[in-house]
Protein backbone atom coordinates (compact mmCIF):
# COMPACT_ATOMS: atom_id res chain seq x y z
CA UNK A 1 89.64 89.00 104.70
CA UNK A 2 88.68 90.93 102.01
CA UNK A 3 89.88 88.32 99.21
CA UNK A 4 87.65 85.60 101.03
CA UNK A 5 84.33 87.96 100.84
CA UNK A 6 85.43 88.70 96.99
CA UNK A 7 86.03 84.80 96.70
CA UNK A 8 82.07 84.03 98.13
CA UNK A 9 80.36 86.77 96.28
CA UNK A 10 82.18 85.45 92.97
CA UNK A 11 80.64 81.76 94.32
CA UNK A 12 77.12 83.20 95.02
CA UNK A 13 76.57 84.73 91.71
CA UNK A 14 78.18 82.06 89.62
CA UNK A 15 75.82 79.55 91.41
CA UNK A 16 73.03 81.91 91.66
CA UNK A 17 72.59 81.19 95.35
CA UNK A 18 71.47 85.00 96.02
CA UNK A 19 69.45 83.74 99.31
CA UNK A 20 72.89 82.94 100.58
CA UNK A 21 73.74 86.64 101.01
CA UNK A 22 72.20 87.19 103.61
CA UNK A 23 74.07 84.53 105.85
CA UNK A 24 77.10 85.28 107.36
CA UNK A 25 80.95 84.13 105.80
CA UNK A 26 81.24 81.33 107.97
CA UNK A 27 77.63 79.76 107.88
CA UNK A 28 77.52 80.14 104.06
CA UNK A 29 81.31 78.50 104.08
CA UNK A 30 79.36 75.31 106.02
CA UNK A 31 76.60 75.29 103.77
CA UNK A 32 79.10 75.49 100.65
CA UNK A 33 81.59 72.43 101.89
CA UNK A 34 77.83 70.70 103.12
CA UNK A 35 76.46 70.77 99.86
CA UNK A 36 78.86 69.86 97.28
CA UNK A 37 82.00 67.69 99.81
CA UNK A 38 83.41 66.61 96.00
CA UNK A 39 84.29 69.91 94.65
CA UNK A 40 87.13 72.13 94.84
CA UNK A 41 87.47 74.26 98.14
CA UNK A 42 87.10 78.16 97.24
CA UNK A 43 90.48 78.28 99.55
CA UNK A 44 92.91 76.67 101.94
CA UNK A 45 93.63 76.75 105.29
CA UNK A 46 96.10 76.34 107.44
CA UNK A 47 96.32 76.18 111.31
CA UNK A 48 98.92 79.19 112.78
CA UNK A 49 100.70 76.53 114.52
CA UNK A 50 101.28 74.88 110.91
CA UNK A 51 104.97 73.86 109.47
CA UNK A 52 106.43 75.83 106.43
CA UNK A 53 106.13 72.10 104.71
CA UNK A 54 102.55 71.76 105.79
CA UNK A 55 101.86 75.53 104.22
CA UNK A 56 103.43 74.65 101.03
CA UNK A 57 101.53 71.35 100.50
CA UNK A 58 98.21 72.91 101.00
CA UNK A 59 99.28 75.47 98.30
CA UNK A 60 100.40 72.81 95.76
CA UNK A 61 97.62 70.27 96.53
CA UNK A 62 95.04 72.60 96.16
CA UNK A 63 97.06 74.83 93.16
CA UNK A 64 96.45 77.75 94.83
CA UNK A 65 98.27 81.16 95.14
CA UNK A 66 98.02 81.65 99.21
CA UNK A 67 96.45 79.94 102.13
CA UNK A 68 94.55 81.58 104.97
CA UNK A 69 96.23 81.17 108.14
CA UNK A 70 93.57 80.72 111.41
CA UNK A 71 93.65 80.72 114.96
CA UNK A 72 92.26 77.32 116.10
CA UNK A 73 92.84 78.19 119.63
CA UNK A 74 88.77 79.17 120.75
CA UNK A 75 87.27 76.87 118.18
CA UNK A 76 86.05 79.81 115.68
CA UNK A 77 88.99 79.16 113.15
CA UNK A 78 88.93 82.97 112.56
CA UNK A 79 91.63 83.93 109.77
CA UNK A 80 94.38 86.12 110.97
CA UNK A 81 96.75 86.31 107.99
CA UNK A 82 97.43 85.08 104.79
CA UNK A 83 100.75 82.93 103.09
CA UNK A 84 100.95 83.19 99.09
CA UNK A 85 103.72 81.88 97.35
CA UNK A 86 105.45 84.87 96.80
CA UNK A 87 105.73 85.14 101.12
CA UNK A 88 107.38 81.23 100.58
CA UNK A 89 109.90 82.38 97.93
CA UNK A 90 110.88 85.35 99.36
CA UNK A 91 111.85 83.13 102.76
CA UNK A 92 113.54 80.63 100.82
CA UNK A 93 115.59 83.05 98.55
């Protein structure tokens, strides 16, 4: 969790949005994907029910290190853990 608040903060400064820190991580996550649908997304996601194939396709569409893995099941998509690459290798080795 701590990499995603280090992830926004690096957002809200580099876009100079400092009104935004006030909001909380998942409003200011809505009003970031609301705003600008054609950019990047600061990270990936996957659903905990998810496939090891579906995992590593999020990683190399998006060409990121890890995906945040949340818990779909009460509709708050909370993150409760996080796959990176080196989780994927080590499983495959």
């Amino acid at each position: 969790m701590f990499c995603l608040l280090l992830l926004l903060l690096q957002y809200i400064l580099k876009k100079k949005l400092y009104a935004s820190l006030n909001a909380s991580c998942a409003q200011l996550l809505a009003d970031i994907q609301k705003a600008n649908p054609d950019e990047d997304p600061l990270f990936a996601s996957v659903e905990s029910s998810s496939t090891l194939a579906i995992v590593i396709k999020r990683i190399v569409g998006h060409r990121f290190q890890r995906v945040w893995v949340i818990d779909p099941t009460n509709g708050s998509n909370k993150p409760i853990g996080v796959v990176s690459l080196t989780d994927i290798l080590r499983v495959l080795s």
